[in-house]
Protein backbone atom coordinates (compact mmCIF):
# COMPACT_ATOMS: atom_id res chain seq x y z
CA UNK A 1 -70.95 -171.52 120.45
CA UNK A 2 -69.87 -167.94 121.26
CA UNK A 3 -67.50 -165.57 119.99
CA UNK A 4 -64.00 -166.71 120.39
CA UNK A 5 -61.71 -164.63 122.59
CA UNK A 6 -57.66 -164.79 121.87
CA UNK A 7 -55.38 -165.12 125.31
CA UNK A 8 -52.38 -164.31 126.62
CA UNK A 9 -51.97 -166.56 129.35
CA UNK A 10 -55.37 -166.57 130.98
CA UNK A 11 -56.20 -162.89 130.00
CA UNK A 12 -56.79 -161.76 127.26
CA UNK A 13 -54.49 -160.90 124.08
CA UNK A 14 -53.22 -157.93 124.14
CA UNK A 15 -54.40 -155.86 121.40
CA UNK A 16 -51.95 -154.52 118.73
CA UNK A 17 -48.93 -156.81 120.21
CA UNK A 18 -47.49 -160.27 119.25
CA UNK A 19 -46.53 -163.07 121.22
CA UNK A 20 -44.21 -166.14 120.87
CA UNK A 21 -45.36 -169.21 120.65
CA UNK A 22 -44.27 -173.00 119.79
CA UNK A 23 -46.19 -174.69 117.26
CA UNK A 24 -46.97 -177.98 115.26
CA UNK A 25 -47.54 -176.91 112.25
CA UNK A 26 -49.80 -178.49 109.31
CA UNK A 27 -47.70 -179.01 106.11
CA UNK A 28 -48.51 -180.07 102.63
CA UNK A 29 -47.27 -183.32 103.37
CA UNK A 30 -50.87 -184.01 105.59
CA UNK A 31 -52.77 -183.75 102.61
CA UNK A 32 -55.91 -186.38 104.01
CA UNK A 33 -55.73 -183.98 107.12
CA UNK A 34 -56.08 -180.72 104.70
CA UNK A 35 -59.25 -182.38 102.76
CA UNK A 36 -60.59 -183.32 105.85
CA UNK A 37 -60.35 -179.67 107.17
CA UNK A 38 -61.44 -178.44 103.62
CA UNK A 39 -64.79 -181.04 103.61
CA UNK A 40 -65.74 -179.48 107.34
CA UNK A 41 -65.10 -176.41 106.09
CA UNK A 42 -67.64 -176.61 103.28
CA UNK A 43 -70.17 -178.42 105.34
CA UNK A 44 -70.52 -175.63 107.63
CA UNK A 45 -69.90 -172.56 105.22
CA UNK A 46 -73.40 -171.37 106.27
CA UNK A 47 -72.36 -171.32 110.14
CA UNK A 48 -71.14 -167.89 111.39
CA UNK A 49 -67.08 -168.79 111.77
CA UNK A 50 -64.19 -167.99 110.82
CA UNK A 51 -62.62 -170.98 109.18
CA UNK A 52 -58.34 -171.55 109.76
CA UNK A 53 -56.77 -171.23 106.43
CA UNK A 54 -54.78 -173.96 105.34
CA UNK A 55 -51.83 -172.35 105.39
CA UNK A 56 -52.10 -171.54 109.64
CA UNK A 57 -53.18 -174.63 110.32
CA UNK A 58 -50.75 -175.85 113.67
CA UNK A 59 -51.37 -177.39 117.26
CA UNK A 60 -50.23 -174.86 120.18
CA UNK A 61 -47.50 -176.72 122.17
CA UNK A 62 -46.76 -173.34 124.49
CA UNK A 63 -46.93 -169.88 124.45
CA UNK A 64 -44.39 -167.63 125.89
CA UNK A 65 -45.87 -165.86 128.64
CA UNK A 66 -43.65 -163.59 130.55
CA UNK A 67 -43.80 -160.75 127.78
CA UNK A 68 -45.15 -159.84 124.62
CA UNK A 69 -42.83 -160.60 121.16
CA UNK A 70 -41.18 -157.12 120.92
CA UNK A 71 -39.29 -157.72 124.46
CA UNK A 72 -37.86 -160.60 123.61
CA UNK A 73 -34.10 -159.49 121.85
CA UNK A 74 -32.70 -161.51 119.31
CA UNK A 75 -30.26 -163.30 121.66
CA UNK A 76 -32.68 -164.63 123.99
CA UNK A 77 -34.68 -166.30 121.05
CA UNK A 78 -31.27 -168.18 120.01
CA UNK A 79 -31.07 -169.33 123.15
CA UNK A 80 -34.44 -170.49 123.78
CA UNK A 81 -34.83 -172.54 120.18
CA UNK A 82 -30.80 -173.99 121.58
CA UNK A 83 -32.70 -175.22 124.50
CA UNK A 84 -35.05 -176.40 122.38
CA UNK A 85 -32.66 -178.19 120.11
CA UNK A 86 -31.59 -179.83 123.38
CA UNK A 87 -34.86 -181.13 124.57
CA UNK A 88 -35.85 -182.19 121.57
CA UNK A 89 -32.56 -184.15 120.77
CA UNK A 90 -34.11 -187.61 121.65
CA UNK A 91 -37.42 -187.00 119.97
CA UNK A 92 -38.37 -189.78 117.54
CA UNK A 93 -40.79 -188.22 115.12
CA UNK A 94 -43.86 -189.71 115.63
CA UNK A 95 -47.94 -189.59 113.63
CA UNK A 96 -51.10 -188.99 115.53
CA UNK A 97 -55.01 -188.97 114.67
CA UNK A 98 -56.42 -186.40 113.87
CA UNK A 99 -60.53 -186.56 114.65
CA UNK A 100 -63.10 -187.07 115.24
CA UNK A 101 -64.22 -183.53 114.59
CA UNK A 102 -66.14 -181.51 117.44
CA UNK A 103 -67.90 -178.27 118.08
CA UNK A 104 -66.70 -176.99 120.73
CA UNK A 105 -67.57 -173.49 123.03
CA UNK A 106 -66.06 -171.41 120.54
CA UNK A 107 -65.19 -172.63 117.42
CA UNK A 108 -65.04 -175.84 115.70
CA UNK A 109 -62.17 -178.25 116.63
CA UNK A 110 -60.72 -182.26 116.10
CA UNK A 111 -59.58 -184.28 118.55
CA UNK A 112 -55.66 -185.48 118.61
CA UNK A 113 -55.09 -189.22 119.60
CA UNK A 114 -53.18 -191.26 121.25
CA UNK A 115 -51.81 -188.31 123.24
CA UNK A 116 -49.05 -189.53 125.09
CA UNK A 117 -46.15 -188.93 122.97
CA UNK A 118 -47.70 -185.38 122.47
CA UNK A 119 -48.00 -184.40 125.46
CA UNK A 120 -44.76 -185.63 126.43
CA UNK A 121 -43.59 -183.20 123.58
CA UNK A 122 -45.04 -180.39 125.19
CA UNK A 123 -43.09 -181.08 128.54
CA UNK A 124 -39.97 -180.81 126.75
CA UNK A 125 -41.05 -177.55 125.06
CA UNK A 126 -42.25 -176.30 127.95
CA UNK A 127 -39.11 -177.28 130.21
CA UNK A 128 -37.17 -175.80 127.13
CA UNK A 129 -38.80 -172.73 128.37
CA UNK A 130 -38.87 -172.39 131.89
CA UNK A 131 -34.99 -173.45 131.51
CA UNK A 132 -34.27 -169.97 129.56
CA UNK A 133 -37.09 -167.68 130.76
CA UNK A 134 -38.41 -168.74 134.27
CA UNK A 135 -42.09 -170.06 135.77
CA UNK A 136 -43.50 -166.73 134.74
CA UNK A 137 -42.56 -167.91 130.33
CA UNK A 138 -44.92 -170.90 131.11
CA UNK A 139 -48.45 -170.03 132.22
CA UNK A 140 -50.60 -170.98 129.57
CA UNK A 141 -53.33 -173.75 130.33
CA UNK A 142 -52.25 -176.83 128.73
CA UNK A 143 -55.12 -179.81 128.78
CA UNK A 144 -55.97 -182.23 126.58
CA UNK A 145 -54.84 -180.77 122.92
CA UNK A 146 -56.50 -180.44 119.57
CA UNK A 147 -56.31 -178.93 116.42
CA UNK A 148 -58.48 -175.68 115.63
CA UNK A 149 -60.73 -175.75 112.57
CA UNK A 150 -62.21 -172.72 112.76
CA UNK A 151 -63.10 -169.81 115.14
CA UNK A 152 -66.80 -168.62 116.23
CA UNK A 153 -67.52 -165.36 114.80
CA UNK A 154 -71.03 -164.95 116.44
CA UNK A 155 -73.29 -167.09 118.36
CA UNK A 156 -74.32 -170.33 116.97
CA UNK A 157 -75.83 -173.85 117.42
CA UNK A 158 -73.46 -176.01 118.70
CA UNK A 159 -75.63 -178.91 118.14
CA UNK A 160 -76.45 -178.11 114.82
CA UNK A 161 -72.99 -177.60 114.00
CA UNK A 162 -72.13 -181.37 115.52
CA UNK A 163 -75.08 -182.98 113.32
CA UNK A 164 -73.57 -181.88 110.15
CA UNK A 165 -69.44 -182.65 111.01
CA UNK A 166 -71.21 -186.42 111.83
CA UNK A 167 -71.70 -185.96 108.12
CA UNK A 168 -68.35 -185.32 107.04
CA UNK A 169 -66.00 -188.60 105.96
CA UNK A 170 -63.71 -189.38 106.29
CA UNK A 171 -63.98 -188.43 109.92
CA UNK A 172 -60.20 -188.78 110.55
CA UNK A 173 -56.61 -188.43 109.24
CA UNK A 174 -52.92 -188.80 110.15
CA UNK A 175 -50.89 -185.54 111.36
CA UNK A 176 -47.06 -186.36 110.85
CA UNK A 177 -45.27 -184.95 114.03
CA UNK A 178 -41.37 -184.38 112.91
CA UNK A 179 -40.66 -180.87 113.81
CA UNK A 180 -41.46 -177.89 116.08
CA UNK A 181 -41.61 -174.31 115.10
CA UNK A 182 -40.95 -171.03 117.58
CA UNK A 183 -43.41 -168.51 115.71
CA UNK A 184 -44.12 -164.86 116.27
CA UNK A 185 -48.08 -164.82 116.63
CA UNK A 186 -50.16 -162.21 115.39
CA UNK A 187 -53.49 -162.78 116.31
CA UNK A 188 -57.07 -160.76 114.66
CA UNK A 189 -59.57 -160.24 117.45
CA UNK A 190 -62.05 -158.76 114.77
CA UNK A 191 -61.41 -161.12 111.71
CA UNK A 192 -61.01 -164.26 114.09
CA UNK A 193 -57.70 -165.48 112.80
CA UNK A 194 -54.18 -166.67 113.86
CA UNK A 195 -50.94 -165.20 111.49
CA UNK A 196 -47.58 -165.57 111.93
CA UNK A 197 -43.46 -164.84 111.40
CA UNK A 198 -41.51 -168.49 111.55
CA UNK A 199 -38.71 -167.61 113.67
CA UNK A 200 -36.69 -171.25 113.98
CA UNK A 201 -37.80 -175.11 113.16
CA UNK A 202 -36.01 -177.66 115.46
CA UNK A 203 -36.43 -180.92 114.02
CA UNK A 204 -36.90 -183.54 116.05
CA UNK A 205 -34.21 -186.05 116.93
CA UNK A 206 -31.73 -183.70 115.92
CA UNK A 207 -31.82 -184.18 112.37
C-alpha cells in the first residue's frame, strides 16, 4: 500500500476547495456492516492508516466535476437534486453485500455484491447530472464500486494487511440501499479523511 491521494476527476483534489458529490451513505440502521468495519478496524490498528469514522462511512456514486463546490449557486443545486428526484422516481430500494474485505493500493476496502442494481443506480445519478450540468459534470472514473475502510497513511504490507482481514468474521454484512445524498465534500490530504455538508437526500422511489 501507498499513501492515498484524493481526486478531482483524474487529478488531483484541489487543495483548500470542496467538491460535490453523490453518496450512499452508511446509517445506523447497518449496524452488522458498522461492527464489521469496527472488527477490521481493530485488527489492523497497528497498520499505518487512517481508518473512516463511522459516521463518513458512504459509497461514491459520482462526483461533480465541472467545478469546485463554491461555483455551484444555490439554484443550480435545486435543480440538480430535481433531476435527481426524477431519475430516481422508479428506484425500488434495494440491499447489497458488503465483503469480503480487501487491501487494496491505498487503503483498505470491501467489496459490494451483486452489482447490478448499483451500478444501474449510478447511471441514473450520473444521467441526473450530465442532464443539468453537461459531459464536463461527469468525468470521474467509475469501475467496479466498493466501500472504503480506511485510507493508507504511509507505506505498508499489503499482504500482511490481507492475512489478518482473513481473520476478521464475520467477513460480510448487508448495506440497505434506500436513499441518495448530494454532499458538499471536504476532503484532508494530511489527516487522510473524507468530511462533509448534507445538502439534499432523494429517497428512492419517490417516497
Amino acid at each position: 500500500m501507498k499513501p492515498f491521494v484524493f481526486k478531482h476527476a483524474d487529478a488531483r483534489w484541489p487543495e483548500g476547495s470542496t467538491l460535490l458529490h453523490v453518496y450512499l451513505a452508511v446509517s445506523d440502521w447497518d449496524r452488522a456492516l458498522l461492527d464489521l468495519v469496527t472488527s477490521a478496524n481493530e485488527a489492523l490498528k497497528d497498520f499505518p492508516l487512517a481508518p473512516v469514522p463511522l459516521q463518513w462511512l458512504h459509497v461514491t456514486l459520482d462526483q461533480i466535476t465541472d467545478c469546485h463546490a463554491a461555483l455551484i449557486p444555490q439554484h443550480e443545486r435545486d435543480e440538480l437534486v430535481g433531476e435527481l428526484s426524477n431519475q430516481l422516481a422508479d428506484f425500488r430500494p434495494f440491499e447489497v453485500q458488503v465483503g469480503s474485505l480487501l487491501t487494496y493500493h491505498s487503503g483498505v476496502i470491501a467489496d459490494l455484491h451483486p452489482d447490478d442494481q448499483l451500478a444501474a443506480l449510478h447511471r441514473a445519478v450520473r444521467e441526473a447530472i450530465r442532464t443539468v450540468r453537461g459531459d464536463d459534470a461527469v468525468r470521474y472514473p467509475w469501475g467496479l464500486q466498493h466501500l472504503t475502510i480506511s485510507y493508507a497513511r504511509e507505506e505498508a504490507s499489503s499482504d500482511d494487511a490481507q492475512r489478518i482481514l482473513r481473520q476478521v468474521r464475520p467477513s460480510h454484512a448487508p448495506l440497505h440501499v434506500t436513499e441518495v445524498q448530494l454532499v458538499d465534500v471536504t476532503a484532508d490530504s494530511t489527516a487522510k479523511t473524507i468530511t462533509w455538508e448534507r445538502l439534499a437526500t432523494i429517497p428512492l422511489g419517490g417516497a
